[in-house]
N, C-alpha and C. Protein backbone atom coordinates (compact mmCIF):
# COMPACT_ATOMS: atom_id res chain seq x y z
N UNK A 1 35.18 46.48 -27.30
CA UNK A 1 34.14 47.45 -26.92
C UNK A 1 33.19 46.81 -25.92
N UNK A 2 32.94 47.69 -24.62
CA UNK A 2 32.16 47.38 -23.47
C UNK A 2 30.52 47.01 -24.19
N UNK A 3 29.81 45.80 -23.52
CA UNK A 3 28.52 45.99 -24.12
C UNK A 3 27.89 46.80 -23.45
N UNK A 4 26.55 47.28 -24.36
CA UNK A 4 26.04 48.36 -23.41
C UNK A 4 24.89 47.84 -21.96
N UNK A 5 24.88 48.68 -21.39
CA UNK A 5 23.92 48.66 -20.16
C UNK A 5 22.51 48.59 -20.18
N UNK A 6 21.61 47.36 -19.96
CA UNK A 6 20.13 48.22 -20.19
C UNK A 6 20.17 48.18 -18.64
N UNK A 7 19.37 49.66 -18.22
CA UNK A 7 19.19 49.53 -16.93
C UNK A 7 17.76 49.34 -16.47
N UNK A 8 17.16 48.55 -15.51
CA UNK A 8 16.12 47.92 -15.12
C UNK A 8 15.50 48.67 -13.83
N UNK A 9 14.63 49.34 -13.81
CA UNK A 9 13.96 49.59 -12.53
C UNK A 9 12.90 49.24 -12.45
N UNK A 10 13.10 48.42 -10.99
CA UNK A 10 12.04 47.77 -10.54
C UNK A 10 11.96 46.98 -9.27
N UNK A 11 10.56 46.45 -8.68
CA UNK A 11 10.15 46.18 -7.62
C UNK A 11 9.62 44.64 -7.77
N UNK A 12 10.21 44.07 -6.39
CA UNK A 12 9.66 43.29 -6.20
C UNK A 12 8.40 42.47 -5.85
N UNK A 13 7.50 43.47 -5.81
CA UNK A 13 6.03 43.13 -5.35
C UNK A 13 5.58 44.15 -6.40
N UNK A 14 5.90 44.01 -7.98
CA UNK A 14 4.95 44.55 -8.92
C UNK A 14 5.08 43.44 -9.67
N UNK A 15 3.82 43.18 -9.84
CA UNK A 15 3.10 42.07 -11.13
C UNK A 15 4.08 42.03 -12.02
N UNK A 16 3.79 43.20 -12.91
CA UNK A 16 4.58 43.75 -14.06
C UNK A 16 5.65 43.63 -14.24
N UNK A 17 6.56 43.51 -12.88
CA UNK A 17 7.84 43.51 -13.39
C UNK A 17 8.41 41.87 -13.39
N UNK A 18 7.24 41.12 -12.68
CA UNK A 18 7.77 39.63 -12.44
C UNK A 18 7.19 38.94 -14.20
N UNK A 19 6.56 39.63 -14.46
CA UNK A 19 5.85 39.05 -15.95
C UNK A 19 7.18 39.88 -16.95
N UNK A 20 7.56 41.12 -17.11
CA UNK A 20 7.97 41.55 -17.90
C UNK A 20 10.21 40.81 -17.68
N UNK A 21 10.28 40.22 -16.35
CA UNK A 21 11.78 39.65 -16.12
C UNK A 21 11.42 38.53 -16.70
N UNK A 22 10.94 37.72 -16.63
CA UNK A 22 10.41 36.45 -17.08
C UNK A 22 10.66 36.61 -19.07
N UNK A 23 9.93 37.51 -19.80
CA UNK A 23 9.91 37.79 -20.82
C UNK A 23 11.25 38.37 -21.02
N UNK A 24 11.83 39.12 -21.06
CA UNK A 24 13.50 39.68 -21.08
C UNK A 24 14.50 38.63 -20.64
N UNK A 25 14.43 37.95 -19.81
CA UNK A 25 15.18 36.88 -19.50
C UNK A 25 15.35 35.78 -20.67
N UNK A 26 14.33 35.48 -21.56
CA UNK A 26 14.22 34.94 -23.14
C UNK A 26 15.00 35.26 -23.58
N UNK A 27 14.34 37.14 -24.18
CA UNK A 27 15.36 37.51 -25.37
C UNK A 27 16.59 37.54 -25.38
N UNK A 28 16.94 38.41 -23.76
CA UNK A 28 18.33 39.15 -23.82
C UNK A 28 19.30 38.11 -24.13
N UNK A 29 19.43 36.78 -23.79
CA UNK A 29 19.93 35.84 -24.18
C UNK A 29 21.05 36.20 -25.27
N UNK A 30 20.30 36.41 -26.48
CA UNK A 30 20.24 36.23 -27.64
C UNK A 30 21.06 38.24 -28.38
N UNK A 31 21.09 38.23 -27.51
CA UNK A 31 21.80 40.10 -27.75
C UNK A 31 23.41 40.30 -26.92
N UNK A 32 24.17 40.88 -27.50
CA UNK A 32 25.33 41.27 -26.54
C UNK A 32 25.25 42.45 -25.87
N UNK A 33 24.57 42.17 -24.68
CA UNK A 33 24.54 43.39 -23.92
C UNK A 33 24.00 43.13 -22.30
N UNK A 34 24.61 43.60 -21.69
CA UNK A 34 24.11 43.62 -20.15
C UNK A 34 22.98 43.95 -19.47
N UNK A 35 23.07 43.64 -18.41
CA UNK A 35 21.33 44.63 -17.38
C UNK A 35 22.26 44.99 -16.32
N UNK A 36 21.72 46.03 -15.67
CA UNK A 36 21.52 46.25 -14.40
C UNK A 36 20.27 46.47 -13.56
N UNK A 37 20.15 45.89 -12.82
CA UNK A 37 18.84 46.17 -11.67
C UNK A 37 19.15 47.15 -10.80
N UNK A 38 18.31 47.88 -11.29
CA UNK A 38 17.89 49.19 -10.01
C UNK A 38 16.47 49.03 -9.44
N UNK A 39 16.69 49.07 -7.92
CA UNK A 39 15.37 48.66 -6.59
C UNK A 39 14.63 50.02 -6.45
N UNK A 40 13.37 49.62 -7.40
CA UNK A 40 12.45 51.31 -6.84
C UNK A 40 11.67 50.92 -6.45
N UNK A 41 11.19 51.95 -5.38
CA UNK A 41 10.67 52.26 -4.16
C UNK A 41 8.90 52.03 -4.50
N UNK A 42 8.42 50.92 -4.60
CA UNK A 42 7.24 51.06 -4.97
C UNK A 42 5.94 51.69 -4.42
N UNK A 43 5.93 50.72 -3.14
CA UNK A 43 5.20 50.87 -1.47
C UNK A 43 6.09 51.12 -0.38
N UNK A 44 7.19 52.39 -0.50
CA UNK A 44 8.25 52.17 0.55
C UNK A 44 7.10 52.74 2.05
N UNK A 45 6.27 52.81 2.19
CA UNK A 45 5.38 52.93 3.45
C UNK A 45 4.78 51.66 4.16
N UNK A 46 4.77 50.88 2.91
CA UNK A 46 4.06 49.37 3.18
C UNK A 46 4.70 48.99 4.64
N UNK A 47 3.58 49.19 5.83
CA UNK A 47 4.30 48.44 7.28
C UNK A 47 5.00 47.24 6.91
N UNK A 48 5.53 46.76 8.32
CA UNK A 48 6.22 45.46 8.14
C UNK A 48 5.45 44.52 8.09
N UNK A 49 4.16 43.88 8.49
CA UNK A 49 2.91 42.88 8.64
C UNK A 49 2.47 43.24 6.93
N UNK A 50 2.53 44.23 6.21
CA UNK A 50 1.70 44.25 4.55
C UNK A 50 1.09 44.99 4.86
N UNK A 51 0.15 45.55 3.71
CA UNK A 51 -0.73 46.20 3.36
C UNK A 51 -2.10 45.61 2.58
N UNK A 52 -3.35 45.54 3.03
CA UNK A 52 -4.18 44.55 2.03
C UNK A 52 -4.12 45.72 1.12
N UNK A 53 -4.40 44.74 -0.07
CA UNK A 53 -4.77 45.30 -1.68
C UNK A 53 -6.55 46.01 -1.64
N UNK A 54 -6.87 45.81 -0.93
CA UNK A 54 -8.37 46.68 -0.96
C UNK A 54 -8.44 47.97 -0.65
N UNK A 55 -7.23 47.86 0.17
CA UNK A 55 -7.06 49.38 0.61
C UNK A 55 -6.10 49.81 0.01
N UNK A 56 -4.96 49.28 -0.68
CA UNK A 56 -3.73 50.07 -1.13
C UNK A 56 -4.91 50.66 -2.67
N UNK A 57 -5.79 49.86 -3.15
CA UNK A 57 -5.96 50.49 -4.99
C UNK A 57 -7.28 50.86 -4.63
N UNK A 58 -7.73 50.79 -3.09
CA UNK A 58 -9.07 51.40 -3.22
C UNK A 58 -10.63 50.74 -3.91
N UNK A 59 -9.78 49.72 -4.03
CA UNK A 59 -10.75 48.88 -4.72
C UNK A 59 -12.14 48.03 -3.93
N UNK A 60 -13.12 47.28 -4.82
CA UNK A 60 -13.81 46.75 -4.13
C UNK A 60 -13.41 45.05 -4.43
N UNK A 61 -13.87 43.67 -3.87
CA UNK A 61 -13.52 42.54 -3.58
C UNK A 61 -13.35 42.47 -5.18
N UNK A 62 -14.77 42.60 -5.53
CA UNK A 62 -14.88 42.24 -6.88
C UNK A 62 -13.54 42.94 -8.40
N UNK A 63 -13.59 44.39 -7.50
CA UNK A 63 -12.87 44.98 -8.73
C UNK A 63 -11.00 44.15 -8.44
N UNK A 64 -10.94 43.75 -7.53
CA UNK A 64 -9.30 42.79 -7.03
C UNK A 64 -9.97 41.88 -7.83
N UNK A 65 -10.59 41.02 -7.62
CA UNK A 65 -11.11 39.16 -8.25
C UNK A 65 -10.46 39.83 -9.84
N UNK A 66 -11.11 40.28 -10.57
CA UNK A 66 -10.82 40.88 -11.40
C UNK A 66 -9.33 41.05 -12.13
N UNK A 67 -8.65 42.49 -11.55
CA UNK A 67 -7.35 42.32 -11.62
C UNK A 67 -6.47 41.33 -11.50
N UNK A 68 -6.62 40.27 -10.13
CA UNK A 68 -6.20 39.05 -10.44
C UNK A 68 -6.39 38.00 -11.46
N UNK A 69 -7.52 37.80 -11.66
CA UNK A 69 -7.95 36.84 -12.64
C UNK A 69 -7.16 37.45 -14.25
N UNK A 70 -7.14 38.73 -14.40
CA UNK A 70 -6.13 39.33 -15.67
C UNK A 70 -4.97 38.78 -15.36
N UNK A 71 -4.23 38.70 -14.35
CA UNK A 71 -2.93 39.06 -14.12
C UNK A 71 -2.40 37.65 -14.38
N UNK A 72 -3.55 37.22 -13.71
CA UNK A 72 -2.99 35.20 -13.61
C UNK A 72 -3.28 34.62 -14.86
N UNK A 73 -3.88 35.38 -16.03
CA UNK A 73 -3.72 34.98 -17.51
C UNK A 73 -2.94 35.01 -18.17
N UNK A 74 -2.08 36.35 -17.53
CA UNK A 74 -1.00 37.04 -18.58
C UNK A 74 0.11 35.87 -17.91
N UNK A 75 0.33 35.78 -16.68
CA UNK A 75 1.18 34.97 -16.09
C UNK A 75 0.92 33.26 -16.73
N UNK A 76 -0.30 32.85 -17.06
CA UNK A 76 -0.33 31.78 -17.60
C UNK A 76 0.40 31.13 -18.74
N UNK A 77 0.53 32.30 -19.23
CA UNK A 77 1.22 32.78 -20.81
C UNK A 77 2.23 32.28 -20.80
N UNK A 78 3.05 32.87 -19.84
CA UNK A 78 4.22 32.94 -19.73
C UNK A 78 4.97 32.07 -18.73
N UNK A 79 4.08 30.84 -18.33
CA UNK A 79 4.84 29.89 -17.44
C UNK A 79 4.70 29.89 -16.04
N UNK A 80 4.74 31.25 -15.45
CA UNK A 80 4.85 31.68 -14.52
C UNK A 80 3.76 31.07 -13.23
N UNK A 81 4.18 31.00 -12.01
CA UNK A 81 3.01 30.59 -11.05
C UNK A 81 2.70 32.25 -10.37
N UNK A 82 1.93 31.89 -10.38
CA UNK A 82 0.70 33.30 -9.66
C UNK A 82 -0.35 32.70 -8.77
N UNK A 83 -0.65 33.30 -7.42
CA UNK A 83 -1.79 33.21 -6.65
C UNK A 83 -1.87 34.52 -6.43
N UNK A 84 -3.97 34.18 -6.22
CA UNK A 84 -4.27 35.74 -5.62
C UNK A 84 -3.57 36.36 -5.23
N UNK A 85 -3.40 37.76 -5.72
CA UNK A 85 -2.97 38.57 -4.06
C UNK A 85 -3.98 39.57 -3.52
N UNK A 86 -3.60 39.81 -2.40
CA UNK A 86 -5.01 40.20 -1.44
C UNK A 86 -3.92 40.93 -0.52
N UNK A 87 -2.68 40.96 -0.34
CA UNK A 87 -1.48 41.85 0.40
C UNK A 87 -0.76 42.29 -0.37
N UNK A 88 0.37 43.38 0.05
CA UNK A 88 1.35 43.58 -0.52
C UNK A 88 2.57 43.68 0.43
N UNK A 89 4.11 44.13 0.20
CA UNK A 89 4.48 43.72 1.68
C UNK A 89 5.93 44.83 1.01
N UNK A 90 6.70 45.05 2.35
CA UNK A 90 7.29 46.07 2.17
C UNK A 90 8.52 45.45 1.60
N UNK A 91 9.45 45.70 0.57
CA UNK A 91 9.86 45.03 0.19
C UNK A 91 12.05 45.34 0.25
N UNK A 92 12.01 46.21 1.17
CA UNK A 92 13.10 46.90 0.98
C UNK A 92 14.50 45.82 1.48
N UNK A 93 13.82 45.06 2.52
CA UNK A 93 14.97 44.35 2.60
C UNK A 93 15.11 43.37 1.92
N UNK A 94 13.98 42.73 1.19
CA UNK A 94 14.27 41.63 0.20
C UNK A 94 15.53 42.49 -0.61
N UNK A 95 15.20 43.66 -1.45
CA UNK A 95 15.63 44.71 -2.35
C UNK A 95 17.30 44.57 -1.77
N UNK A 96 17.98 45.11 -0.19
CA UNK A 96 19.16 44.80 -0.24
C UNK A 96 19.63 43.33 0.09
N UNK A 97 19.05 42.71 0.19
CA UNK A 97 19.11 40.82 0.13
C UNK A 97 19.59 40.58 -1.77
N UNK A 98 19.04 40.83 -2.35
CA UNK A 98 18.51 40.90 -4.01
C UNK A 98 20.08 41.38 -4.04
N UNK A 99 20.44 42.80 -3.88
CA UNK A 99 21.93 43.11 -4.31
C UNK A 99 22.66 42.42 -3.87
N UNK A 100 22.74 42.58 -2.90
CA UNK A 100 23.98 41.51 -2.40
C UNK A 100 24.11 40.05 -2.43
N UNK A 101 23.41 39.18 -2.99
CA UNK A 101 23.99 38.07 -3.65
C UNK A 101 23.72 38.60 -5.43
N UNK A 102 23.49 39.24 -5.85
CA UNK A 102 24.06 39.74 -7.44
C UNK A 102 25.25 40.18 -7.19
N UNK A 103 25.17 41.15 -6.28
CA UNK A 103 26.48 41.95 -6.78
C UNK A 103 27.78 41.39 -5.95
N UNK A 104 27.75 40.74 -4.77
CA UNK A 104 28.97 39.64 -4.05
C UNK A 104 28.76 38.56 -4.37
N UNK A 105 27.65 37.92 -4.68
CA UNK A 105 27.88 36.34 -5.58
C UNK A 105 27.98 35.98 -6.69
N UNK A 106 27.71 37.05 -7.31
CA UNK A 106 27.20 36.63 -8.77
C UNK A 106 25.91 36.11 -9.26
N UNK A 107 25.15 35.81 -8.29
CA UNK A 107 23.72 35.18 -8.47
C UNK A 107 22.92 35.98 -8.85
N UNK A 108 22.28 35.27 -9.80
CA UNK A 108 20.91 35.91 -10.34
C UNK A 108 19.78 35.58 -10.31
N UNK A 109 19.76 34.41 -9.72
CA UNK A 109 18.53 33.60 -9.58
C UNK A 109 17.89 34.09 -8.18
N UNK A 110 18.54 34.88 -7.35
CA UNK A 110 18.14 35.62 -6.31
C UNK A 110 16.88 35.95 -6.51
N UNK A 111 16.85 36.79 -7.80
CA UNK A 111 15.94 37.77 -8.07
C UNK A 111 14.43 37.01 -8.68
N UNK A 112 14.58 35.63 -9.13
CA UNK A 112 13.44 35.05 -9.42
C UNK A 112 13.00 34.16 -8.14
N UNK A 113 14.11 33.85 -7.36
CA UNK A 113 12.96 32.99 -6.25
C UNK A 113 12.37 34.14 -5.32
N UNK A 114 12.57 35.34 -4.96
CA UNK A 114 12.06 36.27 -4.54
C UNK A 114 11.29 36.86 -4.84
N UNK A 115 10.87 37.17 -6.33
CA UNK A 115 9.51 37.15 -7.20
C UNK A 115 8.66 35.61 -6.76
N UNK A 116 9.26 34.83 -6.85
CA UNK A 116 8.06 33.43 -6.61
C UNK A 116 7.55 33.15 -5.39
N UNK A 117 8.81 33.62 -3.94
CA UNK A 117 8.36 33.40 -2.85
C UNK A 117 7.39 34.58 -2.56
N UNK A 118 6.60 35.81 -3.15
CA UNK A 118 5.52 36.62 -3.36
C UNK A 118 4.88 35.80 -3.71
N UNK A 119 4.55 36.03 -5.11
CA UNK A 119 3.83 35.73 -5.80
C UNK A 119 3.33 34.23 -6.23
N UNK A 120 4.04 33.70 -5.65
CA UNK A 120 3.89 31.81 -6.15
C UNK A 120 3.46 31.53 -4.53
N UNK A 121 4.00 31.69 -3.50
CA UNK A 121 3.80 31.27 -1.67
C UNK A 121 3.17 32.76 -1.08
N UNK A 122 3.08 33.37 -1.78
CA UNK A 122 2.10 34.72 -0.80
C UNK A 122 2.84 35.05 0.19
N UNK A 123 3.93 34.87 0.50
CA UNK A 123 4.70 35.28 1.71
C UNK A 123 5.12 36.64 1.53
N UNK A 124 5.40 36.72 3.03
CA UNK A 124 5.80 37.96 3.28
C UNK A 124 7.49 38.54 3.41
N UNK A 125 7.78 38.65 2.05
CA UNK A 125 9.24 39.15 1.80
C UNK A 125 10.35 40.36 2.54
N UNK A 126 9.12 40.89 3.49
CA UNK A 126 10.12 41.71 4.58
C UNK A 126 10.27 40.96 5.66
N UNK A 127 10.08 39.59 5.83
CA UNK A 127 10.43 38.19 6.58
C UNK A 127 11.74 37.92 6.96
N UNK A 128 12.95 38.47 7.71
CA UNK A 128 13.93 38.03 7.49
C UNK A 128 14.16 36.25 7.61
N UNK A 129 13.07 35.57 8.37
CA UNK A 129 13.54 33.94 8.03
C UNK A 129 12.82 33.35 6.40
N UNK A 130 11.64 34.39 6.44
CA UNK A 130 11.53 33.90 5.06
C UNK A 130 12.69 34.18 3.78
N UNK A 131 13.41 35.25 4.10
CA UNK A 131 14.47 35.45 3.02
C UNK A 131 15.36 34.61 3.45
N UNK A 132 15.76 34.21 4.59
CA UNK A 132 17.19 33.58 4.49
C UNK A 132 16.96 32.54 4.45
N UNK A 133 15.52 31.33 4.38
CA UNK A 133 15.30 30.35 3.31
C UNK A 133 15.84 30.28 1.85
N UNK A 134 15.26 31.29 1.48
CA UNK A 134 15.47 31.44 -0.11
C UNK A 134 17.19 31.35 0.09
N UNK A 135 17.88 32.35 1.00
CA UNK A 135 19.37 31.74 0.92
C UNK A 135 20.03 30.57 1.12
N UNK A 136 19.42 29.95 1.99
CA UNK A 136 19.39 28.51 2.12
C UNK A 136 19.73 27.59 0.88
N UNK A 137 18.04 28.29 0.43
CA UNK A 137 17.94 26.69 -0.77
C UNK A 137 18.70 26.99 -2.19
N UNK A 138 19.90 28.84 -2.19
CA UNK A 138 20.43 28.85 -3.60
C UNK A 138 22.14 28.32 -2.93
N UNK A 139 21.89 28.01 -1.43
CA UNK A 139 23.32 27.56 -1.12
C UNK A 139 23.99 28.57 -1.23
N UNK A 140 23.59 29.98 -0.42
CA UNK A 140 24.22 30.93 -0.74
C UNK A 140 24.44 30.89 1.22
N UNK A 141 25.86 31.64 1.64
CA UNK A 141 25.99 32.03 3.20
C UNK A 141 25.18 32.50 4.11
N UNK A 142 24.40 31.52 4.32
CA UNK A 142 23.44 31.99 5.66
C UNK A 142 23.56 33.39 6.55
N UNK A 143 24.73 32.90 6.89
CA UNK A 143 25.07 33.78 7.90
C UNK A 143 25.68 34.58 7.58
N UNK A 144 26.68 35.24 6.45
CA UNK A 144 26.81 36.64 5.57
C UNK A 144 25.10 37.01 5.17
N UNK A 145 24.34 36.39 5.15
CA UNK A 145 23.05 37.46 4.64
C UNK A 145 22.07 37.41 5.69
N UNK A 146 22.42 37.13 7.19
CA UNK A 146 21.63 37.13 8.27
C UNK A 146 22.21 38.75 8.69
N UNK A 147 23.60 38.52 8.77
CA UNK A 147 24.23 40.08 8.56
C UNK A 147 23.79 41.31 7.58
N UNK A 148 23.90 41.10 6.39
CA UNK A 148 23.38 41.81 5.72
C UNK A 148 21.88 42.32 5.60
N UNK A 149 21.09 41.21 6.38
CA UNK A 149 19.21 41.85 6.69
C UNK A 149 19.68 42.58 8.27
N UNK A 150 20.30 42.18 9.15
CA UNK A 150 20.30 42.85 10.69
C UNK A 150 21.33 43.94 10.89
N UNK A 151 22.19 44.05 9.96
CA UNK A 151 23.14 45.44 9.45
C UNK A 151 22.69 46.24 9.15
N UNK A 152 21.69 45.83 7.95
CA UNK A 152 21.60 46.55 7.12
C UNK A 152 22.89 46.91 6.43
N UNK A 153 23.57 46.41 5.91
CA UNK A 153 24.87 46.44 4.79
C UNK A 153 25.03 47.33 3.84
N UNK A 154 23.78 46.75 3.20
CA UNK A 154 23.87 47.57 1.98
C UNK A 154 22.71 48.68 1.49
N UNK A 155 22.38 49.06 2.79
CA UNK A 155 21.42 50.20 3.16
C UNK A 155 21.88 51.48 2.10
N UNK A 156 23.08 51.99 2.22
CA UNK A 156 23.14 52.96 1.38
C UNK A 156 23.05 52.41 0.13
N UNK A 157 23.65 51.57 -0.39
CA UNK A 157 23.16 51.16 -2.28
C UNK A 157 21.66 51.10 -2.51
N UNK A 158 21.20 50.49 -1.73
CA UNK A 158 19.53 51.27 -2.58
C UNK A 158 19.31 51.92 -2.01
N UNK A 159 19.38 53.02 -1.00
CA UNK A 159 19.60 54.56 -1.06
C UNK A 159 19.71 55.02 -2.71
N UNK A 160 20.88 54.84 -2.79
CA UNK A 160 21.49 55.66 -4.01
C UNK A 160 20.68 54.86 -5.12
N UNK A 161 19.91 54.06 -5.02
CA UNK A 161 19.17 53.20 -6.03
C UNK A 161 17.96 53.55 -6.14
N UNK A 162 17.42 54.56 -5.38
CA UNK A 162 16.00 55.35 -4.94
C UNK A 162 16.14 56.54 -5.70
N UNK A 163 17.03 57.02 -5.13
CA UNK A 163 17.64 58.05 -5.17
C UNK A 163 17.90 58.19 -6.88
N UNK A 164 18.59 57.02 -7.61
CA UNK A 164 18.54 57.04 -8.75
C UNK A 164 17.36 56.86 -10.17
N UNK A 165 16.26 56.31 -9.39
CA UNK A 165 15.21 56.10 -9.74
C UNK A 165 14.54 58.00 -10.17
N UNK A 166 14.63 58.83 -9.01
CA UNK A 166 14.04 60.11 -8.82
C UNK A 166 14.80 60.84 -9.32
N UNK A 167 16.39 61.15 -10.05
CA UNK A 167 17.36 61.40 -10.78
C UNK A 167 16.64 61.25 -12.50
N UNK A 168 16.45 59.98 -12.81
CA UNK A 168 15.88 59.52 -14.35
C UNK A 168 14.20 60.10 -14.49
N UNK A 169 13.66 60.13 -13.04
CA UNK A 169 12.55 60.70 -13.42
C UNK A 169 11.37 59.49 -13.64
N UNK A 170 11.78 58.41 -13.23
CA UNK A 170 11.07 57.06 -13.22
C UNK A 170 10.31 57.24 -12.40
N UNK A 171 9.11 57.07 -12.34
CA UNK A 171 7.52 56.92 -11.52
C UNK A 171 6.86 55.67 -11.36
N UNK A 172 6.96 54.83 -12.42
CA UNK A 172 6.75 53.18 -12.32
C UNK A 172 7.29 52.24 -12.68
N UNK A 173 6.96 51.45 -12.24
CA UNK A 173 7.78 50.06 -13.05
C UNK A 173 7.09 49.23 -13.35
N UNK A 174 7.89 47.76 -14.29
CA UNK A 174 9.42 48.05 -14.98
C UNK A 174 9.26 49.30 -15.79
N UNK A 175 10.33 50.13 -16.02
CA UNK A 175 11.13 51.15 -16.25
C UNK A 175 12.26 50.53 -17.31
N UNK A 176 12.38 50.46 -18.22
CA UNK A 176 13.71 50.03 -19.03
C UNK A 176 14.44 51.36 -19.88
N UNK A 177 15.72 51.50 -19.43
CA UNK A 177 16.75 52.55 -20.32
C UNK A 177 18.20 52.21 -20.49
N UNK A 178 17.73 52.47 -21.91
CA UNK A 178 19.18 52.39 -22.54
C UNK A 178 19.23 53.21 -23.67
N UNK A 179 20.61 53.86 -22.85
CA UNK A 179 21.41 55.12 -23.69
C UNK A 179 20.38 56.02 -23.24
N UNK A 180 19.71 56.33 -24.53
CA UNK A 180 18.61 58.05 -24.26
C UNK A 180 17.13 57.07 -24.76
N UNK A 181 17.32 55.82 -24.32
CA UNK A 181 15.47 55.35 -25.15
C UNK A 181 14.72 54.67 -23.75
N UNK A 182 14.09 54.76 -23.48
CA UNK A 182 12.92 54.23 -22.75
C UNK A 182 11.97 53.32 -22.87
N UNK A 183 11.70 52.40 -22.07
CA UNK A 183 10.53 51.50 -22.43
C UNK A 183 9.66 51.55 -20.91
N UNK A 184 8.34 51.74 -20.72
CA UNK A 184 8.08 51.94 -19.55
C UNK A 184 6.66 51.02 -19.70
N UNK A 185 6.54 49.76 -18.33
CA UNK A 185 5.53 48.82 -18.43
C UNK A 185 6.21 47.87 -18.87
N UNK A 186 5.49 46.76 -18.48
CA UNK A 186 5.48 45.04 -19.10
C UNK A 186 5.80 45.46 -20.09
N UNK A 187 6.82 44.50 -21.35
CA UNK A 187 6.75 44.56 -22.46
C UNK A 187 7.08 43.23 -22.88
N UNK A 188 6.71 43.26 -24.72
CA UNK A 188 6.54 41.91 -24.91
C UNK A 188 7.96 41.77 -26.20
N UNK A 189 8.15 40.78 -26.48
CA UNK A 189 9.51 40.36 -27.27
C UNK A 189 10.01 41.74 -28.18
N UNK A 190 8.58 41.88 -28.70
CA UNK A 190 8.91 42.90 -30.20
C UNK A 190 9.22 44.28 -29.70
N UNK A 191 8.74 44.71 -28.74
CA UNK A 191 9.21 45.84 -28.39
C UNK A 191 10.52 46.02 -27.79
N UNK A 192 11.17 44.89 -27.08
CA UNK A 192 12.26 44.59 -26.57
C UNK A 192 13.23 44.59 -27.84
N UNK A 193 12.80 44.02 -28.94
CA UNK A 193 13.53 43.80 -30.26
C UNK A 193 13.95 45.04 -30.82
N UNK A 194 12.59 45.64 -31.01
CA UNK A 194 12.79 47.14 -31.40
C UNK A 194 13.73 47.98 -30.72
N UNK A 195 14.05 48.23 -29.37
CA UNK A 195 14.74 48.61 -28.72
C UNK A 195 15.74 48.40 -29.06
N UNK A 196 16.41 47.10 -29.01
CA UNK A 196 17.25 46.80 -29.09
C UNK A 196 18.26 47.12 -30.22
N UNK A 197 17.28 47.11 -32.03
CA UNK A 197 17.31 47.31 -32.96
C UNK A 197 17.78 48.88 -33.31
N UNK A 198 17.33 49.66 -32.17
CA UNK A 198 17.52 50.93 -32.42
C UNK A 198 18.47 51.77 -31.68
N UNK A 199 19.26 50.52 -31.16
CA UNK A 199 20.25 51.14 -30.80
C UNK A 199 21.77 49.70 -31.32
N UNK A 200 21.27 49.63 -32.25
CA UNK A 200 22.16 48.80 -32.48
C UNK A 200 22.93 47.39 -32.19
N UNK A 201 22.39 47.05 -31.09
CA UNK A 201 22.74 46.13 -29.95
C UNK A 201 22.78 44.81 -31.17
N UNK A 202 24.42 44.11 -31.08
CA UNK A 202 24.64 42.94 -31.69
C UNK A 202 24.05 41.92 -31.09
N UNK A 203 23.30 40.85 -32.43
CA UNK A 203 22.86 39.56 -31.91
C UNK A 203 24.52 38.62 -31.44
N UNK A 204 24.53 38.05 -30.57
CA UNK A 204 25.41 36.84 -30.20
C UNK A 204 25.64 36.15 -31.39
């Protein structure tokens, strides 16, 4: 019997979802059952240079100091490196960079140095030399994923990965479903457990 699917929607330039992969990456371990990542569209307007955060939440200096200073607690928690952020950045081609070494390499670690080169180096992830560093240093084909950012390759899969996001009816992320249950937001072990619990999902 196939294990089942949890499916994952989410963005690369949301807090939430770099705190809540970090935490799932623990448990799932420990369960027989798969993920899939689906790329939703968080800031798909975000120009190519970013967007500052004062203007994307409307906020004032103080009410950002703030949100950050939360964010970089919860991240403390959990290991994770966090610096301010004060930008956000468009993230779509990281997003088909991200599939295509999961889904033609097998790599998964794609998906955490691309959360860190945000959020840990403040860079700007619609960078095509900043991404094809990160390919660089997992020793993944330079030059198959210099193609795949100036092709655009795999343009239609997150198409249909947008597209699938607005299908389920997903509005934010992380987004977690499996079967007919939902988990929506950061979540922490026990709720992941529960989930898991309630649909039966064998421990390893």
């Amino acid at each position: 019997m196939d294990a089942p699917i949890l499916k994952i929607f989410t963005d690369y330039v949301c807090p939430w979802c770099y705190l809540s992969h970090a935490r799932l990456k623990r448990i799932i371990k420990n369960y027989n059952i798969k993920t899939q990542i689906i790329h939703f569209p968080l800031h798909p307007d975000t120009p190519n240079e970013g967007r500052n955060l004062l203007d994307l939440f409307q906020c004032t200096s103080h009410e950002l100091k703030q949100k950050n200073m939360m964010m970089d607690q919860l991240m403390i928690e959990e290991n994770l490196n966090y610096n301010y952020r004060e930008f956000t950045y468009n993230s779509r081609l990281a997003q088909e960079l991200g599939f295509w070494a999961e889904i033609k390499h097998e790599n998964m670690e794609i998906h955490d140095k691309i959360y860190e080169a945000y959020f840990k180096f403040k860079l700007n992830i619609n960078d095509k030399d900043i991404l094809l560093d990160i390919v660089s240093n997992l020793k993944l084909p330079k030059n198959e994923a210099n193609d795949v950012l100036s092709k655009r390759i795999y343009k239609n899969e997150i198409d249909k990965h947008w597209q699938l996001s607005y299908k389920f009816g997903v509005t934010g992320v992380p987004t977690y479903i499996l079967n007919k249950n939902y988990l929506v937001g950061a979540q922490d072990n026990k709720n992941f457990k529960s989930l898991f619990n309630i649909e039966n999902i064998a421990l390893k």
